[in-house]
C-alpha atoms as a PDB file:
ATOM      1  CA  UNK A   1      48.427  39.059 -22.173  1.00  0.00           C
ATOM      2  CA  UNK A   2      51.639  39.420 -24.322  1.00  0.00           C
ATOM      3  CA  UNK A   3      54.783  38.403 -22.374  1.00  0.00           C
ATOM      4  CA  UNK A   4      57.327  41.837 -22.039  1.00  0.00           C
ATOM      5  CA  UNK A   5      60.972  41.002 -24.191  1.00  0.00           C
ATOM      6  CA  UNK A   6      63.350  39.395 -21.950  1.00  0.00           C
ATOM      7  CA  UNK A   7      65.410  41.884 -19.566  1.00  0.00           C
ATOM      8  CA  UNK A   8      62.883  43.882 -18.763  1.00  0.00           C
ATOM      9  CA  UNK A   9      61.006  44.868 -15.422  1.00  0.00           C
ATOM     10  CA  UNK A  10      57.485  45.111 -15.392  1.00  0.00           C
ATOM     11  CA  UNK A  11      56.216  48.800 -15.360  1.00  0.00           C
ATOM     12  CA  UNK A  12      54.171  49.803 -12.198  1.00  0.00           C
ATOM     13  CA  UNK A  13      50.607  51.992 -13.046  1.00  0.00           C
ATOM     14  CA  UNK A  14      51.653  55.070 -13.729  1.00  0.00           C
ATOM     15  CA  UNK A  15      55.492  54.840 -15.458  1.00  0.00           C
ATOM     16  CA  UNK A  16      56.366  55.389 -18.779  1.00  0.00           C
ATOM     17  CA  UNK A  17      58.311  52.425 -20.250  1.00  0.00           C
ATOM     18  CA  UNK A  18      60.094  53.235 -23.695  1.00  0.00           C
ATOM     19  CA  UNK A  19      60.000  49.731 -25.619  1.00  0.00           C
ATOM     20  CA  UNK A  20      61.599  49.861 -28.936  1.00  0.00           C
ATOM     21  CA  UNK A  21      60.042  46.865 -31.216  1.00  0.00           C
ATOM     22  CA  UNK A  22      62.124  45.175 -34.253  1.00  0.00           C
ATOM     23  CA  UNK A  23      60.400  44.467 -37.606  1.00  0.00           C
ATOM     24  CA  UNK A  24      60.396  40.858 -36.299  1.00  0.00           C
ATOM     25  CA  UNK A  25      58.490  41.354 -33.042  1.00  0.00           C
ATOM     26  CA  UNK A  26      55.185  43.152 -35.065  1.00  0.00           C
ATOM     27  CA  UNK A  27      54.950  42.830 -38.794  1.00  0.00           C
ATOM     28  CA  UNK A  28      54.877  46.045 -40.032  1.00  0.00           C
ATOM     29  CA  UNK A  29      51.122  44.584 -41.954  1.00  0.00           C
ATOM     30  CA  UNK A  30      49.886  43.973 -38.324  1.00  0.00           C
ATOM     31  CA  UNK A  31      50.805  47.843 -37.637  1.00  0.00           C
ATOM     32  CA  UNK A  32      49.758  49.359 -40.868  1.00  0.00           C
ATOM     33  CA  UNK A  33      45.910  47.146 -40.430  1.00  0.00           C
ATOM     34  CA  UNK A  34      45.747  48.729 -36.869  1.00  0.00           C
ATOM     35  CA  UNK A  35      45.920  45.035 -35.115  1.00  0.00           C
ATOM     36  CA  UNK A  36      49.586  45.480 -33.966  1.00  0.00           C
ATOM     37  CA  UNK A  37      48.865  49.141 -32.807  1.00  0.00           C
ATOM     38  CA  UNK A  38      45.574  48.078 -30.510  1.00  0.00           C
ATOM     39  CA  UNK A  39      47.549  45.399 -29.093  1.00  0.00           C
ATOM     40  CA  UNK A  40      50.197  48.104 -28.178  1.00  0.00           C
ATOM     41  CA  UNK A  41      47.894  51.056 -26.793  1.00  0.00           C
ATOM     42  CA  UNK A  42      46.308  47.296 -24.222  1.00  0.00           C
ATOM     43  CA  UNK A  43      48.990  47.588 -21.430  1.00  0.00           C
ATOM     44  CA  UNK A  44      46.470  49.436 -19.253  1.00  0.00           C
ATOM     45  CA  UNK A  45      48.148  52.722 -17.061  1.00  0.00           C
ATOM     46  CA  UNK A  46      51.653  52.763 -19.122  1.00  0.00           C
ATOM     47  CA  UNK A  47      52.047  55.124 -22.033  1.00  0.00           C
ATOM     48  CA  UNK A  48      54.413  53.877 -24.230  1.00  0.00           C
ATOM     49  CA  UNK A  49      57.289  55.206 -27.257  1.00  0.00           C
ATOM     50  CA  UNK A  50      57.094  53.811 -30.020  1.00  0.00           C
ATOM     51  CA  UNK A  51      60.362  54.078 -32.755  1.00  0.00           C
ATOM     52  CA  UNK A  52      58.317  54.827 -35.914  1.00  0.00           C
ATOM     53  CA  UNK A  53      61.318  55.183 -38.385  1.00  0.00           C
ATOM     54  CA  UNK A  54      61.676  51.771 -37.816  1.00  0.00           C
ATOM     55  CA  UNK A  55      58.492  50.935 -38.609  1.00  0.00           C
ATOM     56  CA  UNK A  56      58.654  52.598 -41.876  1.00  0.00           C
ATOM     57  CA  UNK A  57      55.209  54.569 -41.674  1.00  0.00           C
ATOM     58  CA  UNK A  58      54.401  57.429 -43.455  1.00  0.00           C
ATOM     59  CA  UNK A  59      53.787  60.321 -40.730  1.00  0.00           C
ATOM     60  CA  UNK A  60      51.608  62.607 -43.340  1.00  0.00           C
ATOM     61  CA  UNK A  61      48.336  63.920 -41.911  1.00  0.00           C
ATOM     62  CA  UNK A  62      45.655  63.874 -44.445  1.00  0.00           C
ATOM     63  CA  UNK A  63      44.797  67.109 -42.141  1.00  0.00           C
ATOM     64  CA  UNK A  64      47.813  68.925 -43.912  1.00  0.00           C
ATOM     65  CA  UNK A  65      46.306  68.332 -47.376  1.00  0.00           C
ATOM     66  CA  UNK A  66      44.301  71.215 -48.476  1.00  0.00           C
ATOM     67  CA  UNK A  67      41.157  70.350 -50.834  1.00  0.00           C
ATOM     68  CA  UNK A  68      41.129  71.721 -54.605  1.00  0.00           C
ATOM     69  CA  UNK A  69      37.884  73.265 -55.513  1.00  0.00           C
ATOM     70  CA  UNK A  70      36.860  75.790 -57.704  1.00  0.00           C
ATOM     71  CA  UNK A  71      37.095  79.317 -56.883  1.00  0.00           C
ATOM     72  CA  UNK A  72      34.381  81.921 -58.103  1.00  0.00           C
ATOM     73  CA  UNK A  73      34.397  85.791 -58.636  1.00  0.00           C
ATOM     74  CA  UNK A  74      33.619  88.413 -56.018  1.00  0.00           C
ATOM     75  CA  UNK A  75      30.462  91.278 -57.615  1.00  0.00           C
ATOM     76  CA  UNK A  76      29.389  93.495 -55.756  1.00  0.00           C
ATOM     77  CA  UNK A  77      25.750  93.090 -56.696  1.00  0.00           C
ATOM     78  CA  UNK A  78      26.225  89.697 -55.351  1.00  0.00           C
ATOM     79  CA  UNK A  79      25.845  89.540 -51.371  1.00  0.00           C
ATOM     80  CA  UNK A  80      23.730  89.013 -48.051  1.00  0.00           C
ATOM     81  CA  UNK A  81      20.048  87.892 -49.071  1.00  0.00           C
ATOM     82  CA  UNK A  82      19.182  90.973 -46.483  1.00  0.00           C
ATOM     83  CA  UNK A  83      20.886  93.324 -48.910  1.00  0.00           C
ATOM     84  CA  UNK A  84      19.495  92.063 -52.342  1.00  0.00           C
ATOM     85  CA  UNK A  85      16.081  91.700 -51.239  1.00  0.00           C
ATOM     86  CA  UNK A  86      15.665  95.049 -49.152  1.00  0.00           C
ATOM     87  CA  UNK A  87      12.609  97.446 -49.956  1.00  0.00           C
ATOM     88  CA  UNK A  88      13.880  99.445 -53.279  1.00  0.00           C
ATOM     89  CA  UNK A  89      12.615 102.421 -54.806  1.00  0.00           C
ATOM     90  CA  UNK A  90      13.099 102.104 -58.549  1.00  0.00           C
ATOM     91  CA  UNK A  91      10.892 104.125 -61.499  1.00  0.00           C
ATOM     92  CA  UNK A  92       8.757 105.808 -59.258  1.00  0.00           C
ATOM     93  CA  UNK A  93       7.578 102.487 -57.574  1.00  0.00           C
ATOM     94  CA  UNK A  94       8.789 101.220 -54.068  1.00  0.00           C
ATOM     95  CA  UNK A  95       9.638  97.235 -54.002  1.00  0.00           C
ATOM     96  CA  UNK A  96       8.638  96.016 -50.417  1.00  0.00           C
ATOM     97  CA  UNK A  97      11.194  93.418 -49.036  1.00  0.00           C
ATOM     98  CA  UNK A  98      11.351  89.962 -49.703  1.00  0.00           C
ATOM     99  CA  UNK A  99      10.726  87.849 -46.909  1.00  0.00           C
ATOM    100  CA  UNK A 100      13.989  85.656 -48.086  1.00  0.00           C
ATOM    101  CA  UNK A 101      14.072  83.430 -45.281  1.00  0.00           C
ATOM    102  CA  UNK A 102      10.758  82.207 -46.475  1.00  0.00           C
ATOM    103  CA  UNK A 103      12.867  81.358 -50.265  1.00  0.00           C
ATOM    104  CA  UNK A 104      14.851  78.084 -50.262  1.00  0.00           C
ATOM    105  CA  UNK A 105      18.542  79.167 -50.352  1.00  0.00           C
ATOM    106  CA  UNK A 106      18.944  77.659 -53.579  1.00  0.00           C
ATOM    107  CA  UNK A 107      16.572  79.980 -55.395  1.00  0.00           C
ATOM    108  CA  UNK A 108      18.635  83.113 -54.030  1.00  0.00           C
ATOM    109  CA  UNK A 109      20.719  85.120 -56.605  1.00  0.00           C
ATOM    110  CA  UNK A 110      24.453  83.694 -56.561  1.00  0.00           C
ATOM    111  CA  UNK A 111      27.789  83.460 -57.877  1.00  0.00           C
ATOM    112  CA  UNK A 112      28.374  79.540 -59.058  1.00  0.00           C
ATOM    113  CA  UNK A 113      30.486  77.213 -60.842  1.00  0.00           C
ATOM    114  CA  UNK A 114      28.880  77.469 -63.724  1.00  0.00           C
ATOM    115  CA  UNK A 115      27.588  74.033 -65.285  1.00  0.00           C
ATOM    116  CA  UNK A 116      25.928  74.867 -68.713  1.00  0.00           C
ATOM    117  CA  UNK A 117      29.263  74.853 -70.902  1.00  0.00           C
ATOM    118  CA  UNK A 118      27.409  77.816 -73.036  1.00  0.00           C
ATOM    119  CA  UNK A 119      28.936  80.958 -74.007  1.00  0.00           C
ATOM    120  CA  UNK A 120      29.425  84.296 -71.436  1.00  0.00           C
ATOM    121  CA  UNK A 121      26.375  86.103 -72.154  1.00  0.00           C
ATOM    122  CA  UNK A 122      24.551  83.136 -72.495  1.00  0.00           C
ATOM    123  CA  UNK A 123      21.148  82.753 -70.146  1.00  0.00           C
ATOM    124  CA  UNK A 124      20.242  79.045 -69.857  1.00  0.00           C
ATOM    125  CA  UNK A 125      16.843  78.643 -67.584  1.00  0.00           C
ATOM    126  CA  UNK A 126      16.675  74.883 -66.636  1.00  0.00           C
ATOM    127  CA  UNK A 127      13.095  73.992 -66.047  1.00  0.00           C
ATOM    128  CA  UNK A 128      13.179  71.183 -64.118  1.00  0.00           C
ATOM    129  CA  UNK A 129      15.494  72.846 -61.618  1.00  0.00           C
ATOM    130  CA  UNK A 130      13.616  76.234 -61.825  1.00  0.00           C
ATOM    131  CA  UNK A 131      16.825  78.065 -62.186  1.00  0.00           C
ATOM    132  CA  UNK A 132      17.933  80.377 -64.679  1.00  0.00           C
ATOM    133  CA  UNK A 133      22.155  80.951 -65.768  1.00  0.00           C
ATOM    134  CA  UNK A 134      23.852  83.387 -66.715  1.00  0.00           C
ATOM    135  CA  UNK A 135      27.166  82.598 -67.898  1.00  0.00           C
ATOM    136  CA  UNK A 136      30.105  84.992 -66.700  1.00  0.00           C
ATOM    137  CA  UNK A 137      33.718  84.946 -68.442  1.00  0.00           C
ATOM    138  CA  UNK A 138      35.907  83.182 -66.358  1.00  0.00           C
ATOM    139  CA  UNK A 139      34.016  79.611 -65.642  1.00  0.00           C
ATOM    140  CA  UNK A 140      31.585  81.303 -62.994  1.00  0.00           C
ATOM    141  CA  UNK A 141      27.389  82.115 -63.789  1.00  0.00           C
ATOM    142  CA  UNK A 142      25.205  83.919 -61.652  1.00  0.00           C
ATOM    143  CA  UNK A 143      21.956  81.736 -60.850  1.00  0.00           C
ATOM    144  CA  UNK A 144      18.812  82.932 -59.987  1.00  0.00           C
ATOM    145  CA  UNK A 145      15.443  81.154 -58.982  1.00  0.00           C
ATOM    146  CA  UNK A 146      12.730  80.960 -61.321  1.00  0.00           C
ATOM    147  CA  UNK A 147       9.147  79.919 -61.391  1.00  0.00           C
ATOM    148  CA  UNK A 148       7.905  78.619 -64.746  1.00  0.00           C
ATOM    149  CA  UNK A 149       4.832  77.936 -66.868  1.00  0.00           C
ATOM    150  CA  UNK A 150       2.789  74.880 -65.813  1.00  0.00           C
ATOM    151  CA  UNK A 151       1.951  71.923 -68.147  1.00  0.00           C
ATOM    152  CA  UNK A 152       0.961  72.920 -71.701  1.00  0.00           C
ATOM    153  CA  UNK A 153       2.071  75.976 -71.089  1.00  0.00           C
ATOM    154  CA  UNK A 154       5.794  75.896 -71.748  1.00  0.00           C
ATOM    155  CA  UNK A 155       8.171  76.384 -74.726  1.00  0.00           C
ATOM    156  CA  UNK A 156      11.923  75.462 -74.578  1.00  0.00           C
ATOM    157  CA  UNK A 157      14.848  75.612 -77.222  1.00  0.00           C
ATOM    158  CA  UNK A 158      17.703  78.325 -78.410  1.00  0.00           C
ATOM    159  CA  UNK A 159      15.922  81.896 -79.471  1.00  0.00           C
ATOM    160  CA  UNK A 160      17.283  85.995 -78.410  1.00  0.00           C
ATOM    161  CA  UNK A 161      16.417  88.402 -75.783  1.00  0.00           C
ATOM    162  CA  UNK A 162      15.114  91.101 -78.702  1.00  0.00           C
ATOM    163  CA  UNK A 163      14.436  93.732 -76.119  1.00  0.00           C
ATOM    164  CA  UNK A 164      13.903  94.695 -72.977  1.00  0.00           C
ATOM    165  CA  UNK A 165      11.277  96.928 -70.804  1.00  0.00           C
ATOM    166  CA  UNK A 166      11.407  98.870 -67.443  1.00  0.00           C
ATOM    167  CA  UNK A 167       7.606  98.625 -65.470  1.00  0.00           C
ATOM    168  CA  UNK A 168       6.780  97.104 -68.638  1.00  0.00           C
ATOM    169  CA  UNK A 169       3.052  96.865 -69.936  1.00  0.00           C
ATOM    170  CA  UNK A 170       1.176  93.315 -69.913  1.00  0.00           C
ATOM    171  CA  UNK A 171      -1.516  92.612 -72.391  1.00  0.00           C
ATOM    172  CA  UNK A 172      -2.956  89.114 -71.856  1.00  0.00           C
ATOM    173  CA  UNK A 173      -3.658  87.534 -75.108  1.00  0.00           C
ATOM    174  CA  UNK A 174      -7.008  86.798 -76.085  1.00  0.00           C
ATOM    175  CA  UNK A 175      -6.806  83.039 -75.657  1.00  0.00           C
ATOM    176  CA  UNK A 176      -5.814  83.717 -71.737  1.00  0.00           C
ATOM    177  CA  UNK A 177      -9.040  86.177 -72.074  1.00  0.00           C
ATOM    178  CA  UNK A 178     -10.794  83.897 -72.978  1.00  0.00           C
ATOM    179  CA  UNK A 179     -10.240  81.524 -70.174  1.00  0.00           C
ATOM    180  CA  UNK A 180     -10.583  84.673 -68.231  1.00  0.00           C
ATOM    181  CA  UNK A 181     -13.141  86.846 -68.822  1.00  0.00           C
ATOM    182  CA  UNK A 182     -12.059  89.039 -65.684  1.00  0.00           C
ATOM    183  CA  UNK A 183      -9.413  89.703 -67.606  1.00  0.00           C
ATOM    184  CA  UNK A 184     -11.070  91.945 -70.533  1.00  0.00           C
ATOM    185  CA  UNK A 185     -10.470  95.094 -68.733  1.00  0.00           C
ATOM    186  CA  UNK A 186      -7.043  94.288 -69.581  1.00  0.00           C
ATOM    187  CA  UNK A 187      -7.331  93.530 -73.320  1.00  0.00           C
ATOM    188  CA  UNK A 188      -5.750  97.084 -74.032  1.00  0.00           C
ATOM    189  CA  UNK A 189      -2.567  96.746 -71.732  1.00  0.00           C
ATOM    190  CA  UNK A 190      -2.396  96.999 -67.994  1.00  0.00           C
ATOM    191  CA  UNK A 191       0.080  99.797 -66.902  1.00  0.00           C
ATOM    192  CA  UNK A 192       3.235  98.859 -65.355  1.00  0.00           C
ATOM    193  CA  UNK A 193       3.317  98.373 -61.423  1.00  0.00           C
ATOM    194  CA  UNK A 194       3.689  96.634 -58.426  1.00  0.00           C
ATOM    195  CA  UNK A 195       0.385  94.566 -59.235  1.00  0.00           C
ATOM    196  CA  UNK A 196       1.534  93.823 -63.242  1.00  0.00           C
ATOM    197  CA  UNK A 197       2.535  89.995 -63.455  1.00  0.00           C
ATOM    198  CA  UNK A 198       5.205  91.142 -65.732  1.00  0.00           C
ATOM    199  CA  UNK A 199       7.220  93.008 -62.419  1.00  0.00           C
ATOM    200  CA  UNK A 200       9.711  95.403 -62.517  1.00  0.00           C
ATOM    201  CA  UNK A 201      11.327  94.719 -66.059  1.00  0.00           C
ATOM    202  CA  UNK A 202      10.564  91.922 -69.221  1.00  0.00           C
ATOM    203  CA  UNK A 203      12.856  90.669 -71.372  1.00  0.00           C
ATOM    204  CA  UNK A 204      10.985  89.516 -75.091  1.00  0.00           C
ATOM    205  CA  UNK A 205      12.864  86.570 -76.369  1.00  0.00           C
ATOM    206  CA  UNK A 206      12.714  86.235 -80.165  1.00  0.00           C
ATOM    207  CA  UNK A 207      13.466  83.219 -82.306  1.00  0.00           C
ATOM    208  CA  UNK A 208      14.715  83.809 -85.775  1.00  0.00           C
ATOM    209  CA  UNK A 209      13.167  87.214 -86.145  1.00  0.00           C
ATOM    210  CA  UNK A 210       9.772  86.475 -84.287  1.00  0.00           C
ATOM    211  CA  UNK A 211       8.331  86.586 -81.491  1.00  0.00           C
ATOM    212  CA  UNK A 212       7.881  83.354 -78.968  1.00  0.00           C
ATOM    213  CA  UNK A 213       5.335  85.000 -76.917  1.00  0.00           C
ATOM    214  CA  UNK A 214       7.224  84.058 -74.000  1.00  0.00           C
ATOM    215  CA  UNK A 215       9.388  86.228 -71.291  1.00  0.00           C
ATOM    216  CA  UNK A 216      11.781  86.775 -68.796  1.00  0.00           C
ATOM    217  CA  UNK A 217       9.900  89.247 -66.167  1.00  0.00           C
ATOM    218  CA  UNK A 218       9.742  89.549 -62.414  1.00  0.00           C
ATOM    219  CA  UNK A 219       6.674  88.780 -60.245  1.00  0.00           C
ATOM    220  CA  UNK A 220       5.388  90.390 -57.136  1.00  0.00           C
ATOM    221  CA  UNK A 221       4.388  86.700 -56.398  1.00  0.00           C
ATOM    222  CA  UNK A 222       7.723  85.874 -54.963  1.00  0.00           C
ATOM    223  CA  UNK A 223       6.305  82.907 -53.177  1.00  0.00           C
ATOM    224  CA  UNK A 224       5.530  81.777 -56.285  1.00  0.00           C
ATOM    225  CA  UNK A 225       9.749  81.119 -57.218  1.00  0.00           C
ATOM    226  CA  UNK A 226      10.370  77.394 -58.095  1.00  0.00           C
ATOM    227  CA  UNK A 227       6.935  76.491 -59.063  1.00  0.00           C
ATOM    228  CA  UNK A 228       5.331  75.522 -62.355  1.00  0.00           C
ATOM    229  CA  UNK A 229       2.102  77.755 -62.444  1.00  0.00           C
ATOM    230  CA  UNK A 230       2.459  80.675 -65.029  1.00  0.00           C
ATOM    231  CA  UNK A 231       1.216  80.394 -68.491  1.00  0.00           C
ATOM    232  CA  UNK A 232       4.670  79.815 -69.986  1.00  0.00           C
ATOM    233  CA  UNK A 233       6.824  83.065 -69.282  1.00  0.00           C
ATOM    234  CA  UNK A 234       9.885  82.723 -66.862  1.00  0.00           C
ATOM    235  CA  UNK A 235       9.521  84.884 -63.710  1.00  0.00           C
ATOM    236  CA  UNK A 236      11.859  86.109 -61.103  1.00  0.00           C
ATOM    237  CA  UNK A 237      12.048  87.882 -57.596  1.00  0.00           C
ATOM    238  CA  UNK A 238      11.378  91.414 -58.860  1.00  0.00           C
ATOM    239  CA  UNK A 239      14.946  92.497 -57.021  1.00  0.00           C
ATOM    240  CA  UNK A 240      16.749  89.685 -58.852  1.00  0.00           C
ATOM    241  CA  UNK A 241      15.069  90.795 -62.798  1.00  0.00           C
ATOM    242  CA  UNK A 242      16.308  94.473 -62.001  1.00  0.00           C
ATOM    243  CA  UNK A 243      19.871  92.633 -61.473  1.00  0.00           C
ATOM    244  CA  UNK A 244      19.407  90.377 -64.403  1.00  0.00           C
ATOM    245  CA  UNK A 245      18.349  93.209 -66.357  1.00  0.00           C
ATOM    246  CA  UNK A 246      21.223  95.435 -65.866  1.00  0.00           C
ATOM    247  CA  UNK A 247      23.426  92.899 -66.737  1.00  0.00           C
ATOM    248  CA  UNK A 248      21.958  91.861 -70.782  1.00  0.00           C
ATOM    249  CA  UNK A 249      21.952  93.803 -73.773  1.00  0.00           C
ATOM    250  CA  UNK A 250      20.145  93.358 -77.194  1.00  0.00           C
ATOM    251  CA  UNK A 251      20.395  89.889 -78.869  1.00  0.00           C
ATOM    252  CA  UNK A 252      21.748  87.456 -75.636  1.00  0.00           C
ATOM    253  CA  UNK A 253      21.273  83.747 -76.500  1.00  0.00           C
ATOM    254  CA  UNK A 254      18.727  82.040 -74.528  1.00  0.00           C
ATOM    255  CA  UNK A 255      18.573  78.474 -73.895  1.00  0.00           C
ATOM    256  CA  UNK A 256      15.495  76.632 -72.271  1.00  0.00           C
ATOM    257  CA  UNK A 257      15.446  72.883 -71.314  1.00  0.00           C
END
């Protein structure tokens, strides 16, 4: 054990001792490394004052520094899972709830940072991800889960929304017939509903004045969010299209990678 500086009596357990140290006793390295201060804190029953202005230490608690991070908007569209995914009557039909616990948080409608660098108004659906943008003013989009067509079945680049439909009506195309025969009692539309693969609303997306085929709809398969197992179109929770759907108009740029 360290000897105590000269002129001192040896503490008994239990007393304080104040010990003032010179910069030539403990190089202030030795203290800053944590060495010095160990050997300090040893003297076993003793508590001990140390004279820190002479040790030249900065006495800043990196618990004082507060973090920078972006902040996003407030909407009131925006809030508990509970409350966007509640049963909801809307044209006539009655949405039953959405088991949300059973959705991974990240595919839940929210307010983010947004990370596309496109234009406010802009929807950007991100395949791989299975999430869909849209870009607010301000820095911030709202995000939604998607699922998306599987292999063979997709289409990405920069097109419109041209329109959009309430309980819209869903034709399958003959090719889709034709791998489905069930389907030909379908060939002249089936009626909107709760059963209708296109869900509560469709948005057509256009690219340079025609028609991709290919949509933004809801799904009553909400189990079916952040898989790749439609024939191309991009489908949401039927509560989160209505909310997408009152927030477009004619002619928003779309963006699929």
């Amino acid at each position: 054990m360290r000897e105590l500086p000269q002129g001192l009596t040896p503490p008994c357990n239990g007393d304080a001792v104040e010990i003032e140290i010179s910069e030539n006793q403990i190089s202030r390295r030795a203290v800053l490394s944590g060495a010095g201060a160990l050997a300090l804190l040893g003297v076993a029953g003793c508590s001990q004052t140390l004279n820190l202005p002479s040790l030249q230490l900065d006495g800043v608690t990196t618990g004082a520094i507060t973090p920078v991070r972006p902040s996003i908007s407030v909407d009131k569209n925006i809030t508990s899972p509970g409350v966007m995914y509640a049963s909801v009557t809307d044209g006539g039909f009655t949405l039953p709830e959405v088991p949300y616990l059973k959705v991974k948080p990240e595919f839940r409608r929210q307010i983010v940072v947004d990370p596309t660098g496109e234009q406010p108004g802009t929807i950007v659906v991100h395949s791989q991800e299975r999430l869909l943008y849209l870009v607010q003013p301000g820095g911030d989009a709202i995000r939604y889960g998607v699922g998306i067509g599987k292999e063979g079945f997709r289409w990405s680049g920069r097109a419109n929304i041209q329109y959009g439909k309430e309980w819209p009506t869903w034709t399958p195309p003959a090719e889709m017939i034709a791998r489905k025969p069930e389907l030909v009692k379908w060939q002249g539309g089936q009626p909107g509903g709760l059963d209708n693969p296109l869900g509560a609303r469709a948005l057509y997306i256009y690219q340079n004045g025609q028609d991709t085929g290919y949509r933004i709809h809801g799904s009553p398969e909400w189990w079916s969010i952040g898989q790749a197992m439609s024939s191309g179109c991009v489908r949401l929770i039927n509560q989160d299209i209505i909310d997408l759907y009152s927030r477009v108009s004619r002619k928003n740029p779309v963006v699929v990678v």
